[in-house]
Protein backbone atom coordinates (compact mmCIF):
# COMPACT_ATOMS: atom_id res chain seq x y z
CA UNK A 1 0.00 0.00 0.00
CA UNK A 2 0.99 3.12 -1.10
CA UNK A 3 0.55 7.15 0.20
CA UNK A 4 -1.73 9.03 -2.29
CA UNK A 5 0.82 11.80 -2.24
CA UNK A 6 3.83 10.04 -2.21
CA UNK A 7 5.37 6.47 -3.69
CA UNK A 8 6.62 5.03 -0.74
CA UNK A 9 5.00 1.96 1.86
CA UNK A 10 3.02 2.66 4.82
CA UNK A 11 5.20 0.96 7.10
CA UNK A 12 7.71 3.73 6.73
CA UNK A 13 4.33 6.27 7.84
CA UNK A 14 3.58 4.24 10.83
CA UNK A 15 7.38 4.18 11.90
CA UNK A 16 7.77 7.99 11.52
CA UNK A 17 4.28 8.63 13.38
CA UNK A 18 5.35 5.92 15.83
CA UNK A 19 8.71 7.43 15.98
CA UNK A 20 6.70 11.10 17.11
CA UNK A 21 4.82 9.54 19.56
CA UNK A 22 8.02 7.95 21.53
CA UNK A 23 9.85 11.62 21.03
CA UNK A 24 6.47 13.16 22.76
CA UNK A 25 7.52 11.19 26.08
CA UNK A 26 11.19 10.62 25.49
CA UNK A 27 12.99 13.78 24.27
CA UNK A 28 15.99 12.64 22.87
CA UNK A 29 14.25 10.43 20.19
CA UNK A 30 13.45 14.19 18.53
CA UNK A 31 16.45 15.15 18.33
CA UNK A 32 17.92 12.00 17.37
CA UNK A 33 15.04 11.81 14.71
CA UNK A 34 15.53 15.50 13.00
CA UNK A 35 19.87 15.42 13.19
CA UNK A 36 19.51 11.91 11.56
CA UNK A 37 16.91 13.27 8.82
CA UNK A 38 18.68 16.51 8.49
CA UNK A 39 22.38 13.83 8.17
CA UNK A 40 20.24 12.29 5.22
CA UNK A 41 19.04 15.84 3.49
CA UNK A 42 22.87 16.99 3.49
CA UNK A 43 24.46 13.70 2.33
CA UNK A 44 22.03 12.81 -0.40
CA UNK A 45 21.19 9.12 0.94
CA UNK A 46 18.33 7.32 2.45
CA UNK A 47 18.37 4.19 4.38
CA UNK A 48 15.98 1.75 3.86
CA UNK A 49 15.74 -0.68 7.06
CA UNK A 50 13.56 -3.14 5.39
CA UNK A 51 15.50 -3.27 2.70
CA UNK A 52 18.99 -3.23 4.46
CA UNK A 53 20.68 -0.87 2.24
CA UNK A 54 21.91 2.77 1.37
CA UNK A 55 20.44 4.70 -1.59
CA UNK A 56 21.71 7.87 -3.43
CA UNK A 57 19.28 10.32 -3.57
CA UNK A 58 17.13 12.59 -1.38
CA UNK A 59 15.12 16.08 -1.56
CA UNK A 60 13.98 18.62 0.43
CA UNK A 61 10.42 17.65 -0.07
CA UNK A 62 10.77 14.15 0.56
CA UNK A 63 12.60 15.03 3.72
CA UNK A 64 9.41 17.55 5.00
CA UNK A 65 7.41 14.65 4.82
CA UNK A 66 9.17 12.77 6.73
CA UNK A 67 9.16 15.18 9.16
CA UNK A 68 5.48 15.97 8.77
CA UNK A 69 4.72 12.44 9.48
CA UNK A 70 6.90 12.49 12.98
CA UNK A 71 5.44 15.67 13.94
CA UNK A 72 2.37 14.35 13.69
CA UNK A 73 2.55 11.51 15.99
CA UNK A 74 4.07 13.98 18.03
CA UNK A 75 1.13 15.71 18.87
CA UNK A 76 -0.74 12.53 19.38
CA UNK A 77 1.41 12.04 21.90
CA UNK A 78 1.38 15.05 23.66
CA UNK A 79 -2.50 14.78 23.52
CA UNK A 80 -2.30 11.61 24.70
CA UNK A 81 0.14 12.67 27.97
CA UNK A 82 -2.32 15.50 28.41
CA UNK A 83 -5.96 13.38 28.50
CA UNK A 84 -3.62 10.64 30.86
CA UNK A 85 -2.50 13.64 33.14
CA UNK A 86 -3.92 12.91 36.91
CA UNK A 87 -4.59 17.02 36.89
CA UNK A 88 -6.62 16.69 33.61
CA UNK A 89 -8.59 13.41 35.19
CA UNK A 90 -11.69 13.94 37.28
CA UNK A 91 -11.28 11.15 39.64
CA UNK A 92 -14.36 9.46 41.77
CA UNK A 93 -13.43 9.56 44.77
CA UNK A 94 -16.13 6.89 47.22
C-alpha cells in the first residue's frame, strides 16, 4: 500500500508517526530523529531498514514529509500525555 501523495510503503508512515509519539515522552528520540533526517538531506542518501541498504538520492520535499509524518505523531502524543494527566482526570473519589 501506497501514500496518495507520495510512492513510498506505509510501514515507513507508521514508523515515523510511531517514531513522534516515543519523542512526545522521550525527548531525545526528537532530536535523534531531525539530526539523523537533516544527516540524510545533506548527504544525499536514504536508508531503507527493510531493505537493508543505502540509496543515493534525497530532496527537500521528501525530507518535509518525513518530518510531517513524525510531527504528527508527536502531537498525538502530547495529547495523549495531556488526557492521561492525573490534573486533567476527574477522579471518583467513594
Amino acid at each position: 500500500m501506497r501514500l496518495l501523495f507520495y510512492d513510498k510503503p506505509v510501514i515507513y508512515v507508521i514508523i515515523h508517526i510511531g517514531l513522534g509519539v516515543i519523542a512526545a515522552f522521550y525527548t531525545p528520540v526528537l532530536w535523534i530523529f531531525l539530526i539523523y533526517q537533516t544527516s540524510q538531506l545533506i548527504l544525499n542518501r536514504r536508508f531503507f531498514l527493510f531493505e537493508w541498504e543505502i540509496k543515493k538520492g534525497n530532496s527537500v520535499e521528501h525530507t518535509l514529509i518525513k518530518v510531517v509524518e513524525f510531527f504528527v505523531g508527536f502531537l498525538v502524543g502530547k495529547l495523549m500525555s495531556k488526557l492521561d494527566n492525573p490534573i486533567h482526570r476527574k477522579e471518583v473519589n467513594n
